[in-house]
Protein backbone atom coordinates (compact mmCIF):
# COMPACT_ATOMS: atom_id res chain seq x y z
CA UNK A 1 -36.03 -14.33 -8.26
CA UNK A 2 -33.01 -15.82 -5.98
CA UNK A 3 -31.49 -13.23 -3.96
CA UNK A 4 -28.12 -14.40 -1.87
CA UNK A 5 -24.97 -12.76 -0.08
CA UNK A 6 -21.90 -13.74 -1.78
CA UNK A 7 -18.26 -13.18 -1.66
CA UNK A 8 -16.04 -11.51 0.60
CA UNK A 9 -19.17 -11.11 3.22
CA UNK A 10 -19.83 -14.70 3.45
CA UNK A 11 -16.11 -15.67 4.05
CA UNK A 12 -15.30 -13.10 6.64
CA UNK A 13 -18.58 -13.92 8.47
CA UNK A 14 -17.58 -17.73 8.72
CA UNK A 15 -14.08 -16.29 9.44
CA UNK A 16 -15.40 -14.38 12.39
CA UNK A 17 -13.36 -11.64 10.82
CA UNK A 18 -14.67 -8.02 10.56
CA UNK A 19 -16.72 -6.82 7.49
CA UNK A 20 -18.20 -3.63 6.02
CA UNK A 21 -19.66 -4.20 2.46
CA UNK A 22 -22.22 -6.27 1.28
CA UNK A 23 -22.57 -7.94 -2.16
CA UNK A 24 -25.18 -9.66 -3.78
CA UNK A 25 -26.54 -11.55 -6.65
CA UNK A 26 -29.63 -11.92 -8.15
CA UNK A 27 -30.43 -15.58 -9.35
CA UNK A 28 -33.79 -15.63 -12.04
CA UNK A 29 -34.29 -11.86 -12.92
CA UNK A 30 -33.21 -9.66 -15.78
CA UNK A 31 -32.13 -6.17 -15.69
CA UNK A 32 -36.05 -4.89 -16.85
CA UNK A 33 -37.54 -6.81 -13.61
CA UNK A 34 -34.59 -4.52 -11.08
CA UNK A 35 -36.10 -1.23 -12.72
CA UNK A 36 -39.62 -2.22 -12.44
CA UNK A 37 -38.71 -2.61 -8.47
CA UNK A 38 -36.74 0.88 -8.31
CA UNK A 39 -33.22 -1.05 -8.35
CA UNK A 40 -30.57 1.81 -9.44
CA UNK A 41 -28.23 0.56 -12.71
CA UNK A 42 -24.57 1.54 -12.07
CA UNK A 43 -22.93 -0.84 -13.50
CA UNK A 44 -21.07 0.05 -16.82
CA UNK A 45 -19.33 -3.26 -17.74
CA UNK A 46 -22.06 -6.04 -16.32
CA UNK A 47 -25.69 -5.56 -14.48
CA UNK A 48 -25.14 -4.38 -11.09
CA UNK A 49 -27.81 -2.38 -9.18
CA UNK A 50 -28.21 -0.23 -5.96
CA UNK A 51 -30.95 -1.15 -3.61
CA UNK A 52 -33.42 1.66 -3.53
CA UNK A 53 -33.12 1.67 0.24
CA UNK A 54 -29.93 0.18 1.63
CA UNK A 55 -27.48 1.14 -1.53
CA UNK A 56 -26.27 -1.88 -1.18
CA UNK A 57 -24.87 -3.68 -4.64
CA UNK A 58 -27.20 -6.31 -6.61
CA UNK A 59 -25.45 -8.17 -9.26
CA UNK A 60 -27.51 -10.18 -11.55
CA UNK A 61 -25.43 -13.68 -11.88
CA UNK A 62 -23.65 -13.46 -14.94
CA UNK A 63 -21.26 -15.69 -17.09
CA UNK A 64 -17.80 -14.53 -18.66
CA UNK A 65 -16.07 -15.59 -21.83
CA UNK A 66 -12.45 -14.86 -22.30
CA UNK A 67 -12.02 -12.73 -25.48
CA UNK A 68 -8.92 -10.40 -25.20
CA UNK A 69 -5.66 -9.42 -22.84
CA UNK A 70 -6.11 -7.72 -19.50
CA UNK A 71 -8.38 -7.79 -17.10
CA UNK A 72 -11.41 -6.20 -19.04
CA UNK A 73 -10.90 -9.16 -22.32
CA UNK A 74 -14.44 -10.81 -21.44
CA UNK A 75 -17.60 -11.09 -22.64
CA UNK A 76 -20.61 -11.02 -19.67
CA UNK A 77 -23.77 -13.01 -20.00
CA UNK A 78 -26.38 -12.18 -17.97
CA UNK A 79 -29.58 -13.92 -18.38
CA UNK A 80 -32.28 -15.51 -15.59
CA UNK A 81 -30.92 -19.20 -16.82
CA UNK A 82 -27.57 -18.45 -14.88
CA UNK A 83 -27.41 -20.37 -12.29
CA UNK A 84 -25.82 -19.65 -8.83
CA UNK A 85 -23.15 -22.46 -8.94
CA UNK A 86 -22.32 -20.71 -13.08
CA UNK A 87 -22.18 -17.45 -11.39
CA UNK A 88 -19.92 -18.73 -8.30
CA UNK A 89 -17.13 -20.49 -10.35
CA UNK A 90 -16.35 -17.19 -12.55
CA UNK A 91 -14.21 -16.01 -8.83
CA UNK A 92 -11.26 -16.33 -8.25
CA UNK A 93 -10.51 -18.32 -4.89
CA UNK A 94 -12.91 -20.89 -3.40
CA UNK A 95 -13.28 -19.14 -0.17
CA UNK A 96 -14.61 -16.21 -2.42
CA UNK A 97 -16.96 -18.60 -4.36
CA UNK A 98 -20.00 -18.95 -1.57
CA UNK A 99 -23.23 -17.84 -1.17
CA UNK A 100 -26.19 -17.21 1.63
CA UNK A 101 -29.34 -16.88 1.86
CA UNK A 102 -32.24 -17.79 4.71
CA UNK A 103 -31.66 -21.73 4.18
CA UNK A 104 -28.07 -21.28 4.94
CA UNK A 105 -24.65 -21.41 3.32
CA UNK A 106 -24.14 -22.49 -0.69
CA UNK A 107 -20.70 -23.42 -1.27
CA UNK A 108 -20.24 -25.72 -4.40
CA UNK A 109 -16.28 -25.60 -4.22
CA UNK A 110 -15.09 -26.51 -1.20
CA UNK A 111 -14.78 -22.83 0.32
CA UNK A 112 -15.80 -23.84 3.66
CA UNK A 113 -13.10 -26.60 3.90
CA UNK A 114 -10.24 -24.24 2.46
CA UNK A 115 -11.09 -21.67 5.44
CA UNK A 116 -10.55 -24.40 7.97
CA UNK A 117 -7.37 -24.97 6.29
CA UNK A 118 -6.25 -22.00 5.76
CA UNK A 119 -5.73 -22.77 2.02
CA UNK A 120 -6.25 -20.04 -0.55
CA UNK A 121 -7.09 -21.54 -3.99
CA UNK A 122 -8.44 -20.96 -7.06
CA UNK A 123 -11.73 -22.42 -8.12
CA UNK A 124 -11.31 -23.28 -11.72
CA UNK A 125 -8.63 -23.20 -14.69
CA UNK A 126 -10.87 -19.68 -15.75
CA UNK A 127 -8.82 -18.27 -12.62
CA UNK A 128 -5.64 -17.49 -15.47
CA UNK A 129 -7.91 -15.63 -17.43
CA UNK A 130 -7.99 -12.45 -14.91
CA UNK A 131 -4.37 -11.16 -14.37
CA UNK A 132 -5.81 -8.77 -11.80
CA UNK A 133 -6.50 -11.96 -9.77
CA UNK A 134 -2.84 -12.81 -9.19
CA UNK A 135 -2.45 -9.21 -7.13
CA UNK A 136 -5.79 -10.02 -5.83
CA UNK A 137 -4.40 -13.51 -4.26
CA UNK A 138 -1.41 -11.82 -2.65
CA UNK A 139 -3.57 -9.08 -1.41
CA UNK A 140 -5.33 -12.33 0.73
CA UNK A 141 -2.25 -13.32 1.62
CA UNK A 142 -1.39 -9.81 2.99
CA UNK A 143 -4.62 -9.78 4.59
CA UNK A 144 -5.06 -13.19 6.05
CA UNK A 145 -1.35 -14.36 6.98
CA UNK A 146 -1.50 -13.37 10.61
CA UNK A 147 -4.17 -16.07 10.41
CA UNK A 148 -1.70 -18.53 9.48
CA UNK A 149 -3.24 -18.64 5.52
CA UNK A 150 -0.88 -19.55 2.69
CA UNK A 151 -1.47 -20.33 -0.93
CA UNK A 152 -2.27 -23.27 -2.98
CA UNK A 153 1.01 -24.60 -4.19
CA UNK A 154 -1.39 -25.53 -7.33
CA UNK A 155 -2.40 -21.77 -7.41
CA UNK A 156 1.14 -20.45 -7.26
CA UNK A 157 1.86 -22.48 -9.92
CA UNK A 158 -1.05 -21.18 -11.87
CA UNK A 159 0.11 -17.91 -10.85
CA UNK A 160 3.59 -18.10 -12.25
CA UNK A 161 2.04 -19.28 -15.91
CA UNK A 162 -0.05 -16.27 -15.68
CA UNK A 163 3.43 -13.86 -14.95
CA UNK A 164 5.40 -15.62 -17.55
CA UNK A 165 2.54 -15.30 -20.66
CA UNK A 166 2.96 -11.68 -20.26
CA UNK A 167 -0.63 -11.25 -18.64
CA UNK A 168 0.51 -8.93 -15.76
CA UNK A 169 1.66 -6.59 -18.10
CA UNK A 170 -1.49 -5.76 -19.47
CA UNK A 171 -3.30 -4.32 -16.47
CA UNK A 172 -3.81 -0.76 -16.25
CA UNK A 173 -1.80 1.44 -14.11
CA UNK A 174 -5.28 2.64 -11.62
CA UNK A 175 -6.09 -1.16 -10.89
CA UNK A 176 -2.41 -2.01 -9.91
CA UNK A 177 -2.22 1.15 -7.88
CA UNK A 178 -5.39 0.17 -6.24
CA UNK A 179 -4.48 -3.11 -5.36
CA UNK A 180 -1.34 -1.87 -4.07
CA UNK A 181 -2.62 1.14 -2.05
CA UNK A 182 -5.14 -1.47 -0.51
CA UNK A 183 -2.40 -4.08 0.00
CA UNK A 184 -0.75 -1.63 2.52
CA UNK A 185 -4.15 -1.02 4.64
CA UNK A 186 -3.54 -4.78 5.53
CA UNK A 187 -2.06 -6.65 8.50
CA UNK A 188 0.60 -7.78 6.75
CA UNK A 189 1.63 -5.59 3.15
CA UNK A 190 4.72 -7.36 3.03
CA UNK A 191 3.56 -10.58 2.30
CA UNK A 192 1.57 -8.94 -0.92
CA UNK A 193 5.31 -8.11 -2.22
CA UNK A 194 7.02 -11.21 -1.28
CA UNK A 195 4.10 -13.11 -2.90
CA UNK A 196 4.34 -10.82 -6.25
CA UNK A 197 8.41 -12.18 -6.23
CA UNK A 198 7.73 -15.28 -5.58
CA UNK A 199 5.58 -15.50 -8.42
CA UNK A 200 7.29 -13.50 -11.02
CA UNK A 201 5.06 -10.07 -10.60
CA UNK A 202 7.06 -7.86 -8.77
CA UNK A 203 10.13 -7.70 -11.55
CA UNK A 204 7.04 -7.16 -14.09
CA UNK A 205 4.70 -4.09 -11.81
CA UNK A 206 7.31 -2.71 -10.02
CA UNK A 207 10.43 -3.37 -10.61
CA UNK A 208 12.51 -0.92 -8.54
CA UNK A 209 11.40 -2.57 -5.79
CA UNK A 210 12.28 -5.95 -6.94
CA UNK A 211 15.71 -4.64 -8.10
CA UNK A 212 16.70 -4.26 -4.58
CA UNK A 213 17.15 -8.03 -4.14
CA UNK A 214 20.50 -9.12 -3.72
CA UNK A 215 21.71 -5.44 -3.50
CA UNK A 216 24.55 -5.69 -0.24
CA UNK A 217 24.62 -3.26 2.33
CA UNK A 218 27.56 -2.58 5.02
CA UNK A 219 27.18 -5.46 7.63
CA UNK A 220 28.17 -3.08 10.21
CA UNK A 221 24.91 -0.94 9.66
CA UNK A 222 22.52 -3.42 8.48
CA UNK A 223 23.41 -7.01 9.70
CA UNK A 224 20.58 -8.08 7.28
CA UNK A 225 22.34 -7.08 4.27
CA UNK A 226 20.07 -7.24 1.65
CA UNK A 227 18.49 -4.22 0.56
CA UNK A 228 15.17 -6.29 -0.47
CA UNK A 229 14.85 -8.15 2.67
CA UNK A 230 15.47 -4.63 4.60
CA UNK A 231 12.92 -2.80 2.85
CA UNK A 232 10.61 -5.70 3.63
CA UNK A 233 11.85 -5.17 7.47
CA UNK A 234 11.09 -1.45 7.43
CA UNK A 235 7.16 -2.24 5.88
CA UNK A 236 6.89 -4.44 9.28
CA UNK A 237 7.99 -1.54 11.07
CA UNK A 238 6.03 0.94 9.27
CA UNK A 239 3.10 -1.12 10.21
CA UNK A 240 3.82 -1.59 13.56
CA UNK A 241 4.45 2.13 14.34
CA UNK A 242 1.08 3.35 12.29
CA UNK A 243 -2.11 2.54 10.19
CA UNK A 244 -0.92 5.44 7.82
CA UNK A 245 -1.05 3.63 4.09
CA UNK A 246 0.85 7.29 3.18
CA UNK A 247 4.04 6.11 5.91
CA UNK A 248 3.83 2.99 4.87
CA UNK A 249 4.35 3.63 1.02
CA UNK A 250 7.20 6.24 2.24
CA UNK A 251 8.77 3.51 3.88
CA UNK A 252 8.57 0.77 0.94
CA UNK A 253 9.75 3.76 -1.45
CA UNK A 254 13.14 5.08 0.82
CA UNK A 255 16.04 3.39 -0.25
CA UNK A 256 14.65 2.62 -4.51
CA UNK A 257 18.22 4.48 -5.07
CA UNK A 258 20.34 1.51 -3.79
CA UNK A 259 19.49 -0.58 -6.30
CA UNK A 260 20.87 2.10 -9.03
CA UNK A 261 24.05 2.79 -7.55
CA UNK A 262 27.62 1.95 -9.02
CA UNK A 263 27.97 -2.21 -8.66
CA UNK A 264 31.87 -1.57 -7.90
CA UNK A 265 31.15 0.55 -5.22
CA UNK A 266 28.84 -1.73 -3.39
CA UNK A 267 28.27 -2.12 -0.29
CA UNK A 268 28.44 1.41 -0.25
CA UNK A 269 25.22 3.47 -0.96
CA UNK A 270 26.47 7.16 -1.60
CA UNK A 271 23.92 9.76 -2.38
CA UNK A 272 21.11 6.86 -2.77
CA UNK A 273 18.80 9.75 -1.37
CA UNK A 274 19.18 11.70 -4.52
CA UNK A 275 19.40 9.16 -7.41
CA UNK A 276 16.07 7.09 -5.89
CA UNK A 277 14.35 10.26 -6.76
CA UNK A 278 14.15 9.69 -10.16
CA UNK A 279 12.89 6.21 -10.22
CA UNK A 280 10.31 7.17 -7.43
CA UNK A 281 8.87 10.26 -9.89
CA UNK A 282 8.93 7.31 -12.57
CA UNK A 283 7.23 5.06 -10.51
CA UNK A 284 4.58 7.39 -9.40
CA UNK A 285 4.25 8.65 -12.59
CA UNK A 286 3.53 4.47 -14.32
CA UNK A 287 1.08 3.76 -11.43
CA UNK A 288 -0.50 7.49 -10.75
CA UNK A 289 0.04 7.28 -7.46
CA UNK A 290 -1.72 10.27 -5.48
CA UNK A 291 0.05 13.38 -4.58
CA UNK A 292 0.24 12.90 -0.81
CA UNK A 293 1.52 9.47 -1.36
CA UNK A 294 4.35 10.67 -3.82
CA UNK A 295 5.51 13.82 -1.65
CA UNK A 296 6.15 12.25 1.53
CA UNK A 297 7.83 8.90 -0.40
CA UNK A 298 9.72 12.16 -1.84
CA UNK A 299 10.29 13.82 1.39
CA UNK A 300 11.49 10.67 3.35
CA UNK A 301 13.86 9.44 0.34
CA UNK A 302 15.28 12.73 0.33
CA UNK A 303 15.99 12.96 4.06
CA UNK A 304 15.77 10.03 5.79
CA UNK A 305 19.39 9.95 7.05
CA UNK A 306 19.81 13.64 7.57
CA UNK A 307 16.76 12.38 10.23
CA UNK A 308 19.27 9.69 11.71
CA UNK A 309 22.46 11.84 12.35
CA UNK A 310 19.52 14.14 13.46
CA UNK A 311 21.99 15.10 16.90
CA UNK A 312 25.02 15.86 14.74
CA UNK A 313 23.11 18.28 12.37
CA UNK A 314 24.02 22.10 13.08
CA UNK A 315 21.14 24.31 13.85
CA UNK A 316 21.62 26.02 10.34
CA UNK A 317 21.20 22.22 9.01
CA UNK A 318 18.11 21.66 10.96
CA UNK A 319 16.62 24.95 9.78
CA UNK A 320 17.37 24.43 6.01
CA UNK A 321 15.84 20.67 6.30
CA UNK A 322 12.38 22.46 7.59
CA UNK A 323 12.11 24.46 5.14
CA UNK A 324 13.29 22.58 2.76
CA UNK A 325 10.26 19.83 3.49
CA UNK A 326 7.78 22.61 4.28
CA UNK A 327 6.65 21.51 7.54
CA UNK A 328 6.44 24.99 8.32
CA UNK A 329 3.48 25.42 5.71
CA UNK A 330 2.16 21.54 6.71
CA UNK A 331 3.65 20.92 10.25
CA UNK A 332 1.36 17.79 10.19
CA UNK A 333 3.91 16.30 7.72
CA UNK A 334 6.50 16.19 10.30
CA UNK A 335 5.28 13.30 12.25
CA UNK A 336 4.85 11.52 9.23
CA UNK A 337 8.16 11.88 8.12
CA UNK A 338 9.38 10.84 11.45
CA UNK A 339 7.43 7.66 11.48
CA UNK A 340 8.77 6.30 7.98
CA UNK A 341 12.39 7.33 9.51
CA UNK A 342 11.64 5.89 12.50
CA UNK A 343 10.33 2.62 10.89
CA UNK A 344 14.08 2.57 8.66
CA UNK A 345 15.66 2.95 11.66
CA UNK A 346 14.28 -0.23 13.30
CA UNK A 347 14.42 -1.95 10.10
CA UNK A 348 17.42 -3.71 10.50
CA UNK A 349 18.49 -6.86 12.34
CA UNK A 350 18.58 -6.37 15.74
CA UNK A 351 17.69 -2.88 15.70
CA UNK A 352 13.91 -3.89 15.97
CA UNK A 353 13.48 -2.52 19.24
CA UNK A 354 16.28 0.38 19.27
CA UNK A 355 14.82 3.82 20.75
CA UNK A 356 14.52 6.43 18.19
CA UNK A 357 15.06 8.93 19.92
CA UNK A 358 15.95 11.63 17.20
CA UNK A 359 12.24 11.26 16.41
CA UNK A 360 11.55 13.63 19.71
CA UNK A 361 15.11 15.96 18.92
CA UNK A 362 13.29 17.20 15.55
CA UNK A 363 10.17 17.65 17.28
CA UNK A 364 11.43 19.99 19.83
CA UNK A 365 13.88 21.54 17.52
CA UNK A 366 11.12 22.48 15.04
CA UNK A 367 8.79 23.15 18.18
CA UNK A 368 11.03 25.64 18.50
CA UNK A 369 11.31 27.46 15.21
CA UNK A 370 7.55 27.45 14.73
CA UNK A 371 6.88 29.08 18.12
CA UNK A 372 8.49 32.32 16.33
CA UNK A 373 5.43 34.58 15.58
CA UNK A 374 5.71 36.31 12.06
CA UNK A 375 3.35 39.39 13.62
CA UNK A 376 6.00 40.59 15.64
CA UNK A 377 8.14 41.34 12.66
CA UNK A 378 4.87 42.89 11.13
CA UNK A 379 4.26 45.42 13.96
CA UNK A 380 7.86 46.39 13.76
CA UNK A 381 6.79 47.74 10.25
CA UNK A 382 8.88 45.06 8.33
CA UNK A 383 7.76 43.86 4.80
CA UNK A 384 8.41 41.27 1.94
CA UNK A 385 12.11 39.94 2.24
CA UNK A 386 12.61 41.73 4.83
CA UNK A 387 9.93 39.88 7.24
CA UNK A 388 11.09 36.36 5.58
CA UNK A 389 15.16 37.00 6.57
CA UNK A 390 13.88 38.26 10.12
CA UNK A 391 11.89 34.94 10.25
CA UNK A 392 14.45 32.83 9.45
CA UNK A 393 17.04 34.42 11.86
CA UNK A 394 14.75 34.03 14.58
CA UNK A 395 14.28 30.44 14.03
CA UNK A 396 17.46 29.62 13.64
CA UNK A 397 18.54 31.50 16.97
CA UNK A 398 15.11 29.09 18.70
CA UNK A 399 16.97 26.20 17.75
CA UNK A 400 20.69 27.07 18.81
CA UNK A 401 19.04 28.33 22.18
CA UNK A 402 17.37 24.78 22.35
CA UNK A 403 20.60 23.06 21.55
CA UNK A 404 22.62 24.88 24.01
CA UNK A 405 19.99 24.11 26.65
CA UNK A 406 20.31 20.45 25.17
CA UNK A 407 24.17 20.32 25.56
CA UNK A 408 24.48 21.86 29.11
CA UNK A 409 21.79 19.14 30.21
CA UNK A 410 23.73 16.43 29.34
């Protein structure tokens, strides 16, 4: 028995970039010979084990054999006769396909040389087998750009065949989601979307976002024009203004109703806010995307530019927009909100470093109306609609004192 450190451990470590999980495969033993030394089975599709002290993941090294569509059409072959270079070539990009062990680095494809140049490529012609792999690649790409790493023109290539074949289509809606949900925990999530349209993939796993391409926008507001290459703009302001994969998914989802309004009346975008909603339920809905995800994609769609003319809104309007989001049930939602506005905002050419300042206007203003204390009304002997129309009046009066006190400040 051969055991060795592969994968995504062995590349980051040569990388010097930082790691968490360990993977490993075991060269020589069978599934009988784990048990016997108290090796936990989890694995449901192929022989993977948890060390009985570290939990760490033991794969036995295995084969595959193409047999069907999708990412799960294989056969696995798992047998002590596998050998380590057999086991290494079934991955998906070189820098992927290395192993260690005490005697030092195994890397029968060239991994080590593709690191140095930056080059992310695919080991074999099996790569077009896995359709998962092409999100997989532009996940790297996400990951690694800020590195300066770019892909094999041979592997976009290989990529596009796999789009075009109809491959793409056949992954399930949780392993797209989870590619995409990790996608945005990375240095660089737009790069994962410009890859998928580069290739083909975007138009075929999410198309709303791919039908904002070539959608104008008034010059005046958005110098940049396009609605795709804005969106892009306002993920790489999203990630510059917070780790939060939830604001960052809010931000890629805000302005899906520009690509379904009326061509004719283009570049004009009227009530976008409301006709996006029902693509993003429908995209949500395809992918399962989790509930915090969806509501504040929801809640930032919705409001977004009610949050820009933030200083023009009456207190009345500020009041109903509360409420309406229910920040005053989940005030942690507001700064959230703010952030994906904030990160629209800056989103455009040569807004990029604009102040934002209605960000702070909504947090005082709401600072405000949540300072009222509901027990007051209580000990005054109110009840039931009664204590809810109280409530309300006494907000809204917070915030017309605050923007009074605003007004005669300026």
């Amino acid at each position: 028995m051969e055991i060795y450190l592969v994968g995504g451990a062995v590349r980051d470590e040569l990388l010097g970039y930082p790691y968490t999980d360990k993977d490993y495969v075991v060269v020589g033993s069978t599934a009988e010979q784990m048990l016997q030394q108290n090796y936990r089975p989890v694995g449901k599709d192929f022989p993977v084990f948890l060390h009985p002290d570290t939990k760490e993941e033991y794969a036995l090294a295995r084969t595959e054999r193409k047999t069907g569509t999708g990412y799960k059409g294989f056969d696995i072959y798992a047998s002590p006769e596998v050998t380590l270079e057999q086991d290494l070539q079934r991955r998906d990009l070189t820098i992927n396909a290395m192993a260690k062990n005490a005697e030092g680095v195994v890397d029968p494809y060239g991994g080590q040389a593709d690191l140095k140049a930056k080059m992310l490529r695919h080991v074999s012609p099996h790569f077009k087998e896995d359709p998962l792999r092409v999100l997989r690649v532009a996940r790297f790409a996400a990951r690694y750009a800020h590195l300066g790493f770019r892909i094999a023109p041979e592997t976009m290539a290989l990529m596009k065949e796999m789009v075009s074949t109809g491959e793409v289509s056949a992954l399930i809606p949780e392993r797209v989601w989870q590619e995409i949900s990790r996608s945005l925990g990375e240095k660089s999530p737009d790069v994962f979307f410009e890859t998928l349209r580069q290739c083909g993939a975007l138009a075929a796993i999410l198309p709303e976002i791919d039908a904002l391409y070539g959608v104008p926008q008034p010059e005046k507001r958005h110098p940049e024009i396009d609605t795709g290459v804005h969106t892009m703009m306002v993920l790489r302001q999203a990630v510059a203004l917070s780790d939060s994969k939830i604001v960052r998914f809010a931000a890629l989802m805000h302005d899906l109703g520009k690509g379904l309004t009326a061509k004719e009346n283009w570049p004009s975008h009227y009530g976008h806010e409301t006709k996006g909603l029902v693509a993003l339920k429908e995209l949500v809905n395809r992918l399962r995307v989790p509930n915090d995800y969806a509501d504040l994609a929801e809640k930032v769609m919705a409001y977004h530019t009610h949050c820009h003319r933030a200083f023009e809104l009456k207190a009345s309007t500020l009041l109903n927009m509360f409420e309406a989001l229910g920040f005053f049930r989940q005030p942690e939602k507001l700064t959230l909100f703010l952030l994906a506005c904030e990160a629209d905002s800056k989103g455009r050419l040569g807004f990029e470093d604009k102040d934002y300042p209605q960000a702070q206007w909504l947090k005082q203003a709401f600072y405000a109306a949540n300072q009222v204390d509901v027990k007051a009304f209580i000990a005054q002997g109110l009840a039931g609609k009664d204590i809810g129309e109280a409530l309300r009046k006494k907000r809204l009066e917070a915030i017309q004192q605050l923007t009074r006190s605003e007004a005669q400040h300026k």
